[in-house]
N, C-alpha and C. Protein backbone atom coordinates (compact mmCIF):
# COMPACT_ATOMS: atom_id res chain seq x y z
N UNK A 1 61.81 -93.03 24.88
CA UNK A 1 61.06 -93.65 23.78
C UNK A 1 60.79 -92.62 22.70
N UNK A 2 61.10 -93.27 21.53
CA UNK A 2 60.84 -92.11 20.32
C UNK A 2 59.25 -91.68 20.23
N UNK A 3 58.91 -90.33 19.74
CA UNK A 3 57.81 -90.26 19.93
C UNK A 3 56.96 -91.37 18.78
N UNK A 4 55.42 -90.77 18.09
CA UNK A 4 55.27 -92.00 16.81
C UNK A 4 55.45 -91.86 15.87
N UNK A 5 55.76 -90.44 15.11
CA UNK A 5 55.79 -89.73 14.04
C UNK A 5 57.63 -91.04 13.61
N UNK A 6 58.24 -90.50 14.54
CA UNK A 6 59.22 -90.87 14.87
C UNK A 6 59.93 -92.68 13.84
N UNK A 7 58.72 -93.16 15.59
CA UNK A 7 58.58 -94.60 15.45
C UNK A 7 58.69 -95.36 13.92
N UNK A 8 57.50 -94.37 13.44
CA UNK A 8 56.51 -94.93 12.07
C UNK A 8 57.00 -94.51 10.65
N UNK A 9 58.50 -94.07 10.58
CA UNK A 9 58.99 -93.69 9.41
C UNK A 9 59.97 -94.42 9.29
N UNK A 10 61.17 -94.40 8.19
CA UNK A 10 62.22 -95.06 8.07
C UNK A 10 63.29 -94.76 8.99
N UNK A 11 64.13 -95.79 9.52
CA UNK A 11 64.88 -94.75 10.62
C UNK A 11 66.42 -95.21 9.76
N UNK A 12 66.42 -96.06 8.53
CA UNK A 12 67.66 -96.63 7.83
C UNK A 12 68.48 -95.83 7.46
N UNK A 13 69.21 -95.21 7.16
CA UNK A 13 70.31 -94.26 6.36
C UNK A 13 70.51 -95.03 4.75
N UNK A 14 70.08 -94.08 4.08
CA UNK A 14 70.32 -94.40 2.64
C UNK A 14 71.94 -94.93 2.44
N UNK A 15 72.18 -96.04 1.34
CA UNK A 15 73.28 -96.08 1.01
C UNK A 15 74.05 -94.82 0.19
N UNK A 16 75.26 -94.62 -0.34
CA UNK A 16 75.64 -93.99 -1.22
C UNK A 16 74.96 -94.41 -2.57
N UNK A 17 74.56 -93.17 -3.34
CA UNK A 17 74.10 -93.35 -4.71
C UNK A 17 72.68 -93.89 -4.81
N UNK A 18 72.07 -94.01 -3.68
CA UNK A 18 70.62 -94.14 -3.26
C UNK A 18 69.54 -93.10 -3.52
N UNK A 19 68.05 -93.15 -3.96
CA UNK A 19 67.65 -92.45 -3.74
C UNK A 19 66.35 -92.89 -3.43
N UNK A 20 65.40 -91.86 -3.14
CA UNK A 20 64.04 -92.18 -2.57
C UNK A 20 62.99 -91.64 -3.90
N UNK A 21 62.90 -92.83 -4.02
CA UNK A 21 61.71 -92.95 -5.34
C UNK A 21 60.58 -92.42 -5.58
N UNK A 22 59.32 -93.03 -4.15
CA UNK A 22 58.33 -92.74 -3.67
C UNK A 22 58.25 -93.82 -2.21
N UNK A 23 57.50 -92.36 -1.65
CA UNK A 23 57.16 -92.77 -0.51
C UNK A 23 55.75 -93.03 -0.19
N UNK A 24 54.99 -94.23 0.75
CA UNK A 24 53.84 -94.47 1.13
C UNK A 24 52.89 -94.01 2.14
N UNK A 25 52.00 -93.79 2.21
CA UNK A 25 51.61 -93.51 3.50
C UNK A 25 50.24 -93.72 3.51
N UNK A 26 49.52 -94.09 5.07
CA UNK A 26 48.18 -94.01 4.88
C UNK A 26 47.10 -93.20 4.25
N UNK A 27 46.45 -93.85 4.19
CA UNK A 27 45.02 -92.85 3.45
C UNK A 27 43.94 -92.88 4.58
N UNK A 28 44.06 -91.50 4.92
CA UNK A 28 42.87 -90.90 6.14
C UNK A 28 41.21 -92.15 5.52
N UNK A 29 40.79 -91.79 4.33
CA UNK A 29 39.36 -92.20 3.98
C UNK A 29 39.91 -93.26 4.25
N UNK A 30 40.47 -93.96 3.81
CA UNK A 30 40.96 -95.64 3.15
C UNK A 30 41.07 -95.88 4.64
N UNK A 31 41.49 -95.86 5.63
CA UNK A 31 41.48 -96.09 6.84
C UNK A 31 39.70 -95.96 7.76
N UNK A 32 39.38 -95.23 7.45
CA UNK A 32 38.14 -94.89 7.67
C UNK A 32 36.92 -96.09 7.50
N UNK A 33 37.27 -95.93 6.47
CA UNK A 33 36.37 -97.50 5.32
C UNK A 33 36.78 -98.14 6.34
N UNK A 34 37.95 -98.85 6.01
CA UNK A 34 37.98 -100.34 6.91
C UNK A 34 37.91 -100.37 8.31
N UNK A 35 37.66 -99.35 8.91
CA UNK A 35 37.33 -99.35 10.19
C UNK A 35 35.56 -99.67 10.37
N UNK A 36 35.02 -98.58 9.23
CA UNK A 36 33.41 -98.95 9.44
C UNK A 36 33.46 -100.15 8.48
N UNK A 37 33.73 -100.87 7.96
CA UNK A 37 33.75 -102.44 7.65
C UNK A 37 34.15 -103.45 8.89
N UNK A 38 35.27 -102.97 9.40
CA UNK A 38 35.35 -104.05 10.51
C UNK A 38 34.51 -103.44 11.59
N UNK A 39 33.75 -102.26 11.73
CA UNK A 39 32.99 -102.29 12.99
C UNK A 39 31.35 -103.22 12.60
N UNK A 40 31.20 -102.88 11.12
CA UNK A 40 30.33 -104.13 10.73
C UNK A 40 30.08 -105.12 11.06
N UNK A 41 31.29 -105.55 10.86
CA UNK A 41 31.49 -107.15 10.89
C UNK A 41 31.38 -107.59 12.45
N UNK A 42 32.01 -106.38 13.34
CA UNK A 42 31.97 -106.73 14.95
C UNK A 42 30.58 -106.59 15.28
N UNK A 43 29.77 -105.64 14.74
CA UNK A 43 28.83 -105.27 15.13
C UNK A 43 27.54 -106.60 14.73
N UNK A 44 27.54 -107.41 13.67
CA UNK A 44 27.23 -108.70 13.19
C UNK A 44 27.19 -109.96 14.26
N UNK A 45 28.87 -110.10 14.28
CA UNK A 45 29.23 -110.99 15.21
C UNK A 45 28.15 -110.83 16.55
N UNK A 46 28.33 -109.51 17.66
CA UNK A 46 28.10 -109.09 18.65
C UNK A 46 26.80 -109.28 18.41
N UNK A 47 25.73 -109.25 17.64
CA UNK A 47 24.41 -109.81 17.59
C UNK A 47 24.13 -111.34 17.80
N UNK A 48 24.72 -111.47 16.76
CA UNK A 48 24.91 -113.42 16.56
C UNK A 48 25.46 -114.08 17.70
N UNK A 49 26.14 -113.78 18.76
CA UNK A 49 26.62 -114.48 19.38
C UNK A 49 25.45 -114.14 20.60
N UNK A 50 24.80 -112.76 20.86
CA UNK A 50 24.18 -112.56 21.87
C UNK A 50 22.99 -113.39 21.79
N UNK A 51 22.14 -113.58 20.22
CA UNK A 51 21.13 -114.33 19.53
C UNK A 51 21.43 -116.37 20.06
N UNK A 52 23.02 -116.81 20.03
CA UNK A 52 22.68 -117.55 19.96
C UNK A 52 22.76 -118.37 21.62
N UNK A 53 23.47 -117.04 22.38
CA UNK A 53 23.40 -117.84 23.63
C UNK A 53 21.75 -117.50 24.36
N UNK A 54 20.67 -117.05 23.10
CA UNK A 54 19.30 -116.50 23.88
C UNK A 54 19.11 -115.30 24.69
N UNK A 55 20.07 -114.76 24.77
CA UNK A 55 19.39 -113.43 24.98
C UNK A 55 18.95 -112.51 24.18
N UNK A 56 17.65 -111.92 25.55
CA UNK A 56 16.36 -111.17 24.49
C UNK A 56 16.96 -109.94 24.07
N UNK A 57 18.17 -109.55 24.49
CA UNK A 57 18.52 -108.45 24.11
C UNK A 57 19.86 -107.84 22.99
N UNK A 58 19.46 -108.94 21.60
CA UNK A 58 20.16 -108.93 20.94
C UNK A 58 20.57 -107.34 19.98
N UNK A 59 20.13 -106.52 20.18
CA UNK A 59 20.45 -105.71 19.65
C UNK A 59 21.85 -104.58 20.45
N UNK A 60 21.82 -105.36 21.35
CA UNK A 60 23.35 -104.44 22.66
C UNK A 60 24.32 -104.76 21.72
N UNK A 61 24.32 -106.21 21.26
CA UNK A 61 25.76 -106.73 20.63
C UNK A 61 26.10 -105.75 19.47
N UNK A 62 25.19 -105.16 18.73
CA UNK A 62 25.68 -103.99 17.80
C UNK A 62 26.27 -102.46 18.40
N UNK A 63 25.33 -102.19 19.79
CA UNK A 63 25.93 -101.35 20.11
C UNK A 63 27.77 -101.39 20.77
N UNK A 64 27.99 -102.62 21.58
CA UNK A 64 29.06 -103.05 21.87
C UNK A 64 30.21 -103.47 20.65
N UNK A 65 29.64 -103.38 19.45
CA UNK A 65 30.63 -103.95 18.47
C UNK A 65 31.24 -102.90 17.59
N UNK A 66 30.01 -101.69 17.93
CA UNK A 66 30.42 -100.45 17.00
C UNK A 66 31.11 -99.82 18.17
N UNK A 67 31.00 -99.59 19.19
CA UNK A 67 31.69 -99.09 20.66
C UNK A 67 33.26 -99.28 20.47
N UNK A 68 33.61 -100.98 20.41
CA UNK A 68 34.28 -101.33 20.23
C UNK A 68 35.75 -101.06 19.30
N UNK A 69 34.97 -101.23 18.05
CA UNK A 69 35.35 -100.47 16.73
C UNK A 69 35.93 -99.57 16.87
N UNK A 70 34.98 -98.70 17.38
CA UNK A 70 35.06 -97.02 17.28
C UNK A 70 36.03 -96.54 17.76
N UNK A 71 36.07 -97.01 18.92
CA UNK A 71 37.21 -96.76 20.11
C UNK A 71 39.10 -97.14 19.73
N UNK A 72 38.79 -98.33 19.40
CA UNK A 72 40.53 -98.75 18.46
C UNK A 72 40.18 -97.60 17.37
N UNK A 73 39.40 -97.68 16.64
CA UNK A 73 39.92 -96.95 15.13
C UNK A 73 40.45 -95.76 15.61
N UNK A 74 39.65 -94.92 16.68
CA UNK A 74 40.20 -93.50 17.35
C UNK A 74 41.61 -93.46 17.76
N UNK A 75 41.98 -94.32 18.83
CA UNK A 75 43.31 -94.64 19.10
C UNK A 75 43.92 -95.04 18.50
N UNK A 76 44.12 -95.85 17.04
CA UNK A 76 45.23 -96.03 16.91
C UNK A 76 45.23 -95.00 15.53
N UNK A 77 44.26 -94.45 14.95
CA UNK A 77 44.50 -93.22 13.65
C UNK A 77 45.52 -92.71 13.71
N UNK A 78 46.08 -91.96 15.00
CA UNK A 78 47.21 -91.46 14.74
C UNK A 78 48.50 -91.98 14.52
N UNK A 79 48.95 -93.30 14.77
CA UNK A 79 49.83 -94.11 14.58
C UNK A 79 49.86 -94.52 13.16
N UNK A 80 48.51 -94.70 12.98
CA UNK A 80 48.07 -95.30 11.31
C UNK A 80 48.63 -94.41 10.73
N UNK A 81 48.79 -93.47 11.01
CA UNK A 81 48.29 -92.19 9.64
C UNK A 81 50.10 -91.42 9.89
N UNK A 82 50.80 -91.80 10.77
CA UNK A 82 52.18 -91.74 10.47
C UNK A 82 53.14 -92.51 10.29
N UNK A 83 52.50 -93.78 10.09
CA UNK A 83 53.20 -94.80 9.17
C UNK A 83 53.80 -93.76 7.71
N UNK A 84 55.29 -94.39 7.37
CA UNK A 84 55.64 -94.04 5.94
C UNK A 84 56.37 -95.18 5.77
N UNK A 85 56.29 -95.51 4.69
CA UNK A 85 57.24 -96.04 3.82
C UNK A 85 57.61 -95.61 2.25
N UNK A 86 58.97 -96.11 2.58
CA UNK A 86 59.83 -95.19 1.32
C UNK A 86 60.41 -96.46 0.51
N UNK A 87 60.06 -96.23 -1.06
CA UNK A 87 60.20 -97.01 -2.18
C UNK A 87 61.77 -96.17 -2.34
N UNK A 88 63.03 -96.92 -2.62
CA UNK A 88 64.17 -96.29 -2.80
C UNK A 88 64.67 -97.08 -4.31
N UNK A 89 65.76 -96.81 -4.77
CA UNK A 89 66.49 -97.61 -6.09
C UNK A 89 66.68 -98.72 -6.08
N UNK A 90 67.33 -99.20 -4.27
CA UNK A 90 67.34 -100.25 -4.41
C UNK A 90 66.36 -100.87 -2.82
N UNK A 91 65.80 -100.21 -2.47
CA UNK A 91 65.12 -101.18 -1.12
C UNK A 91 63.78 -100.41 -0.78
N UNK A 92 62.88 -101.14 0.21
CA UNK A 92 62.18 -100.99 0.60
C UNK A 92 62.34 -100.67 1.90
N UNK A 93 61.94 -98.71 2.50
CA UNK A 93 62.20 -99.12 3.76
C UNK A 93 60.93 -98.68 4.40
N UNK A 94 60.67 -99.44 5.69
CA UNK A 94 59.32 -99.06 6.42
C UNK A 94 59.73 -99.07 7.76
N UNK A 95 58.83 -98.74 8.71
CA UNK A 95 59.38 -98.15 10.51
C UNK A 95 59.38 -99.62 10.89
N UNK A 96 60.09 -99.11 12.33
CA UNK A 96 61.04 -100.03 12.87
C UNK A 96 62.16 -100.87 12.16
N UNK A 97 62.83 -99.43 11.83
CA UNK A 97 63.75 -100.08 10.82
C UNK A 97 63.38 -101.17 10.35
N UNK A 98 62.59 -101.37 9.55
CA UNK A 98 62.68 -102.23 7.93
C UNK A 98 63.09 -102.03 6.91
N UNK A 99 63.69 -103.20 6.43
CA UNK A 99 64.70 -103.06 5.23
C UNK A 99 64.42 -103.89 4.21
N UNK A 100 64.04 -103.86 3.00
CA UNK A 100 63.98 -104.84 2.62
C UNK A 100 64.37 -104.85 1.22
N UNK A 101 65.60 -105.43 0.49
CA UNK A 101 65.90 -105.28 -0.70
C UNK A 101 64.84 -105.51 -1.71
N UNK A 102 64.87 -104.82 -2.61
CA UNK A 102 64.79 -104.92 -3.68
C UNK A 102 64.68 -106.36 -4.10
N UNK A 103 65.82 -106.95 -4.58
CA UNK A 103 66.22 -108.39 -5.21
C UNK A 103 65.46 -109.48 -4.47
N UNK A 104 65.19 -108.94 -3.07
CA UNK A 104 64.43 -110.57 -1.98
C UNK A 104 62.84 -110.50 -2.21
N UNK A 105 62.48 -109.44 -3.36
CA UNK A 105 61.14 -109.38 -3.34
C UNK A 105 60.67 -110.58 -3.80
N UNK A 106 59.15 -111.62 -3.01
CA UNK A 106 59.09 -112.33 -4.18
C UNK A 106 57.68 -112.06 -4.94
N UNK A 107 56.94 -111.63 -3.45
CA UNK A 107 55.85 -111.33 -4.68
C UNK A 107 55.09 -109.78 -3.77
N UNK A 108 54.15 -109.44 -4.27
CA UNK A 108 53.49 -108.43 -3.74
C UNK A 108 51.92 -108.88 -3.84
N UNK A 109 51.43 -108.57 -3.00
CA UNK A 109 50.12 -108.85 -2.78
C UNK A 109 49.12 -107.91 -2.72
N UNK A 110 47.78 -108.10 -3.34
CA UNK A 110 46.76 -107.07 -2.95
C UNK A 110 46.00 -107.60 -2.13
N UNK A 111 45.72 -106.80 -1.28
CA UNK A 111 44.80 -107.45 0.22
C UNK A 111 43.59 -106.40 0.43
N UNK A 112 42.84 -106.24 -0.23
CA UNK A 112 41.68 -104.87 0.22
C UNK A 112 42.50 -103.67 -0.56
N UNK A 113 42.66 -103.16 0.68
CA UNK A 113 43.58 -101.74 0.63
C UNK A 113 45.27 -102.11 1.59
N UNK A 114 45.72 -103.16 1.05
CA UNK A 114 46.76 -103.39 1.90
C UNK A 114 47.63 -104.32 0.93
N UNK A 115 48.83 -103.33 1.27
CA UNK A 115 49.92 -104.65 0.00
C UNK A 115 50.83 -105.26 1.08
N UNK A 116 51.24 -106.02 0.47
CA UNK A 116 51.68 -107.23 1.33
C UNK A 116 52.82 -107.89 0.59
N UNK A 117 54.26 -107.57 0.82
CA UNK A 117 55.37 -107.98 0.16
C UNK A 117 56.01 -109.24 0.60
N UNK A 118 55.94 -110.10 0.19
CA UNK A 118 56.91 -111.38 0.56
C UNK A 118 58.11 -111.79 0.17
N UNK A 119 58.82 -111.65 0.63
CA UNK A 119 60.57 -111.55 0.55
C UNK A 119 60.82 -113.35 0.26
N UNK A 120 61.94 -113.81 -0.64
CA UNK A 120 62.25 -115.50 -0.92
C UNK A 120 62.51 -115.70 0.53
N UNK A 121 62.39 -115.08 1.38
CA UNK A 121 63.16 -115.95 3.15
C UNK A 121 61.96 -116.31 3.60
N UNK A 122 60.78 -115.91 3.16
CA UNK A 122 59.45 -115.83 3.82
C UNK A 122 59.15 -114.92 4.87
N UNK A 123 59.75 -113.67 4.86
CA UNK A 123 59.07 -112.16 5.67
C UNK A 123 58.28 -111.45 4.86
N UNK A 124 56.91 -111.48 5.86
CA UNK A 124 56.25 -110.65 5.62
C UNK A 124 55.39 -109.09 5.91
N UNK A 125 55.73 -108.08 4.59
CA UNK A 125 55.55 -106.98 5.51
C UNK A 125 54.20 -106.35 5.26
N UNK A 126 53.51 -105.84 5.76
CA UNK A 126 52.31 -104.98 4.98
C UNK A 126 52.44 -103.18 5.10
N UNK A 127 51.90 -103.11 4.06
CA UNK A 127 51.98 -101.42 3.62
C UNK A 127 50.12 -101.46 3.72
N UNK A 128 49.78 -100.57 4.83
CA UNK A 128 48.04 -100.71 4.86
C UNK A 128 47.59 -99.42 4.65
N UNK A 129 46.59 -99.60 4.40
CA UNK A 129 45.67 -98.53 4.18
C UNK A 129 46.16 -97.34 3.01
N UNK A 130 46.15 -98.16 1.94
CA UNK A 130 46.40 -97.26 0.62
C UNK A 130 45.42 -96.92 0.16
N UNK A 131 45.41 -95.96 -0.80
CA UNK A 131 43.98 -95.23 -1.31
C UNK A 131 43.96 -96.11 -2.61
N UNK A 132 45.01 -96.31 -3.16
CA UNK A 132 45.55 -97.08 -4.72
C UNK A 132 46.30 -98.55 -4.79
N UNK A 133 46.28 -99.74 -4.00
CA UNK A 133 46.92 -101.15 -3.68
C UNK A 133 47.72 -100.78 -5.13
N UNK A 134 46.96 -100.90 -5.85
CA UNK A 134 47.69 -101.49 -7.52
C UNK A 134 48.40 -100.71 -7.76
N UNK A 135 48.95 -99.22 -7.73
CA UNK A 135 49.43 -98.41 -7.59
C UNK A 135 50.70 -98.51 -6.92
N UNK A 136 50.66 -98.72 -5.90
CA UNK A 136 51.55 -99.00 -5.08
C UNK A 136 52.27 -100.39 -5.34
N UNK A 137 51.69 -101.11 -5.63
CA UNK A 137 52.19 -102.71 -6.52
C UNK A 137 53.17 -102.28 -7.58
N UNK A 138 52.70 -101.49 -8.36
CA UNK A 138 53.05 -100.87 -9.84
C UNK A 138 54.51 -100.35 -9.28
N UNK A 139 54.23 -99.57 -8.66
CA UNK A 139 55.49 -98.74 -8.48
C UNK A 139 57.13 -99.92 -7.64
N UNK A 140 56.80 -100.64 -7.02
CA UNK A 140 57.32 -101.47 -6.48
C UNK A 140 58.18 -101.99 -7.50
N UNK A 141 56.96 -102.74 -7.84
CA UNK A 141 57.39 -103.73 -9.25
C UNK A 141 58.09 -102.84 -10.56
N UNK A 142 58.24 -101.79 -10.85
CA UNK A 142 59.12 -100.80 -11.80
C UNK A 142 60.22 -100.55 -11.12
N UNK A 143 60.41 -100.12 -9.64
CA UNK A 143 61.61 -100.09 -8.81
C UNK A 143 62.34 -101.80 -9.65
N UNK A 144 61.82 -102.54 -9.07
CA UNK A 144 62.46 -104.23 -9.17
C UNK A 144 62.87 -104.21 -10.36
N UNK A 145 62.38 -103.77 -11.19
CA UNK A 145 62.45 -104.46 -12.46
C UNK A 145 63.60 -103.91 -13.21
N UNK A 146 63.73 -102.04 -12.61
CA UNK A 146 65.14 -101.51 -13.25
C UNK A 146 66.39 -101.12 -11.98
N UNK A 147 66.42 -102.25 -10.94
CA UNK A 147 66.90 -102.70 -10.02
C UNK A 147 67.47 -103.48 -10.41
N UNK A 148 66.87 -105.24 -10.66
CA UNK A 148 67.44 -106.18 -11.79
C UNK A 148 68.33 -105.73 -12.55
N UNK A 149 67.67 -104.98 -13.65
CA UNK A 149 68.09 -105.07 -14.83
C UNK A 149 69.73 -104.21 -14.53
N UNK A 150 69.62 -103.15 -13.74
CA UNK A 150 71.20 -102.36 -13.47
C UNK A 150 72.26 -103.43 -12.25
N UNK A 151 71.75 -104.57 -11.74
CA UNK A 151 72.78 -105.25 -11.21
C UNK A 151 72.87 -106.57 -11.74
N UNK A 152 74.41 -106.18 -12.30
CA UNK A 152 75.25 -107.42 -13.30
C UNK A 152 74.78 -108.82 -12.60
C-alpha cells in the first residue's frame, strides 16, 4: 500500500506540452477552523439530544462531542494536509488518480472553505480546506477560459 503523502497527490503523468499551473493544498488554520466549528456543532447536538431524552446530566454531551471532534480532526490532519491538487493547461488533477479536463468543467462551487467542481457528466470533486475558495475558483476558471479559447 502506498504510503499517504503518496496516496494524496496526483499519481497522472502529464501529457506532452502540459504544464502545472498551480497546485492546491490544505490550509493547516483553515482545517483547524472547521474542525472547532464542527466540534461545535457536535458538541450542541450532544447536549440537545442528552436534554431531550431527560437526562440530568446534560452537560457530558459537550464533553463527548468535543472528544469526539477532537479525536477525527487529530487522525485524519495528516491525510488532510497531504492532499494536493494540481491546476495544469489543460486538466485538473487530484489523488487517487483524478482527472479531470478542463473542457468537462461545469461549474465550481464555493462551499465554506471548500470548492467543489462539477464536471457536465455530473462528478463531483472537492478541493477542501483552502485558506482562499475564491482564489482557487479564480485560478480554475482562467485555466478554462485560455484552455477554450486555444482549442479550435
Amino acid at each position: 500500500m502506498k504510503d499517504t503523502a503518496t496516496r494524496m497527490t496526483p499519481q497522472v503523468a502529464l501529457a506532452k506540452g502540459e504544464t502545472v499551473l498551480q497546485s492546491f493544498t490544505a490550509d493547516r488554520a483553515t482545517y483547524i477552523r472547521a474542525s472547532a466549528w464542527l466540534a461545535g456543532g457536535a458538541m450542541a447536538f450532544g447536549m440537545i439530544a442528552l436534554w431531550a431524552m431527560g437526562n440530568p446530566h446534560v452537560w457530558t454531551g459537550a464533553i463527548g462531542g468535543l472528544a469526539a471532534i477532537g479525536v477525527r480532526a487529530a487522525y485524519m490532519m495528516s491525510e488532510e494536509m497531504a492532499t494536493r491538487w494540481d491546476l495544469t493547461t489543460d486538466r485538473v488533477l487530484g489523488p487517487a488518480e483524478r482527472d479531470i479536463a478542463l473542457p468537462s468543467i461545469d461549474q465550481l462551487n464555493n462551499m465554506g472553505s471548500v470548492v467543489q467542481i462539477v464536471t457536465h457528466q455530473g462528478d463531483k470533486h472537492l478541493i477542501k480546506f483552502q485558506a482562499d475558495p475564491a482564489a482557487t475558483i479564480a485560478a480554475i476558471r482562467s485555466a478554462k477560459t485560455a484552455n477554450d479559447a486555444a482549442t479550435p
